[in-house]
Protein backbone atom coordinates (compact mmCIF):
# COMPACT_ATOMS: atom_id res chain seq x y z
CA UNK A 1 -18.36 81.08 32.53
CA UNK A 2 -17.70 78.13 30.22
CA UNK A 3 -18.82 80.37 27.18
CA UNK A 4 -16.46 83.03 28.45
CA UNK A 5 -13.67 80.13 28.47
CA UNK A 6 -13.96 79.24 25.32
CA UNK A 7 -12.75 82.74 23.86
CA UNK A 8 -9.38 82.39 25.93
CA UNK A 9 -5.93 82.09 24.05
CA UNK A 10 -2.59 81.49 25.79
CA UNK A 11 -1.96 85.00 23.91
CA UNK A 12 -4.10 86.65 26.19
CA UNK A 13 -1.67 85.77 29.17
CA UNK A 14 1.69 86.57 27.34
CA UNK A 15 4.05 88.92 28.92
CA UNK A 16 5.78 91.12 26.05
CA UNK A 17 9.36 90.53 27.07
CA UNK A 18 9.41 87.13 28.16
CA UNK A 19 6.82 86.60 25.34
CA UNK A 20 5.45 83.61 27.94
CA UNK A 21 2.46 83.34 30.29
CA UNK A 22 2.64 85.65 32.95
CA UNK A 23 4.32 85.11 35.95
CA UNK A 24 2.98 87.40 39.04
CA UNK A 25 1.60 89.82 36.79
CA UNK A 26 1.59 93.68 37.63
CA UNK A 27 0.72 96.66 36.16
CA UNK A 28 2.48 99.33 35.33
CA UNK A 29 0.91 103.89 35.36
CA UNK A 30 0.08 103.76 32.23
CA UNK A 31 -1.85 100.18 31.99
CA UNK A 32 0.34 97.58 30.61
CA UNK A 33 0.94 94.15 32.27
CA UNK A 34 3.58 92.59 32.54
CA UNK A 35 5.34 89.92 34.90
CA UNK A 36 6.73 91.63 37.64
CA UNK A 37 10.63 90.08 37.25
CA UNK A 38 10.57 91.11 33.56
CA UNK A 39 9.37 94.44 34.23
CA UNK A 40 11.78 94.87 36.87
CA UNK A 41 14.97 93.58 35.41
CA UNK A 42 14.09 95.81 32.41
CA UNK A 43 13.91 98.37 34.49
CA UNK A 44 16.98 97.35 36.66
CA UNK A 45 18.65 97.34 32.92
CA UNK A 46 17.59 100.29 31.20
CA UNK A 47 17.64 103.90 32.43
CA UNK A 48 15.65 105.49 32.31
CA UNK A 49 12.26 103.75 33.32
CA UNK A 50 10.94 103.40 30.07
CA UNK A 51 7.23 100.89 29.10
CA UNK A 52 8.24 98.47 26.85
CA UNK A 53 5.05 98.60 25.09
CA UNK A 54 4.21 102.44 24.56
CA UNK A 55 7.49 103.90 25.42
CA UNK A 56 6.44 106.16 28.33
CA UNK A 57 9.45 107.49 29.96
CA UNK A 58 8.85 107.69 33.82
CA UNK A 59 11.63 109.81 36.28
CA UNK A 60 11.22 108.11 38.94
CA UNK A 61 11.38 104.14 38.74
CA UNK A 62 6.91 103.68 38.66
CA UNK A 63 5.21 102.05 41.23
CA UNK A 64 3.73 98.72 39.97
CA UNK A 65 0.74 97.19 41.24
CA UNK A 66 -0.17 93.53 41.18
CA UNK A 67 -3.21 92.92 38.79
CA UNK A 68 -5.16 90.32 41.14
CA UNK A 69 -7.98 89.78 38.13
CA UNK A 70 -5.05 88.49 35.81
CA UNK A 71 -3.25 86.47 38.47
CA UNK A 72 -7.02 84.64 38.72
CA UNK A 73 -7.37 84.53 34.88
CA UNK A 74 -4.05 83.08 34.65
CA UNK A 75 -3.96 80.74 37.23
CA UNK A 76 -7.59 79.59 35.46
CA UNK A 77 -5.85 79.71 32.05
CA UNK A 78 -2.76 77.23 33.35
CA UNK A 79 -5.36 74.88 35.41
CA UNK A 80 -7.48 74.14 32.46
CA UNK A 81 -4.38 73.78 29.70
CA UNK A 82 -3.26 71.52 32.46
CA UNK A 83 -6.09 69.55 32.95
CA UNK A 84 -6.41 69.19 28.68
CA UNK A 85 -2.49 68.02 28.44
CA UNK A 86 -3.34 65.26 31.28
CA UNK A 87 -6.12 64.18 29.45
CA UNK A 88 -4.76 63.41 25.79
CA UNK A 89 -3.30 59.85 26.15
CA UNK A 90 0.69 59.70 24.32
CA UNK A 91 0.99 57.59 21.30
CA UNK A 92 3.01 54.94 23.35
CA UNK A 93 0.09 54.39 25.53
CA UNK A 94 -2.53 54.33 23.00
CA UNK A 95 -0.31 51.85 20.71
């Protein structure tokens, strides 16, 4: 898995409207991701349902479905960013 790590980017595991790393991420029919209060104030805000990212125009608000395998990428993606920022000593304490 560390191989596989090494080919991650934080712009993997950006949403598209909030253009940050994805909060409770869910996918919409037609396979985008995105986090579910951005996709759902857009939605809330624009009639009608329309994916931000290809433009497919739904009826009927679409059913969105949370993506489990990027919730565990993401939460993997913040725990190691996290555990690099603790470990880089600030300029005040390194003198």
């Amino acid at each position: 898995m560390s191989a596989a790590n090494c080919l991650l980017s934080e712009d993997q595991f950006l949403c598209s409207i909030c253009l940050d790393v994805f909060t409770d991420p869910v996918s919409t029919p037609c396979g985008h991701n995105f986090c579910k209060n951005c996709i759902t104030t857009h939605w809330d805000n624009n009639v009608p349902c329309q994916c931000p990212m290809c433009k497919k125009v739904s009826k009927r608000r679409p059913e969105l479905h949370i993506n489990t395998l990027l919730s565990e990428m993401v939460a993997q993606f913040k725990h190691e960013a996290q555990q690099k920022t603790s470990k880089v000593p600030c300029d005040v304490c390194t003198g």
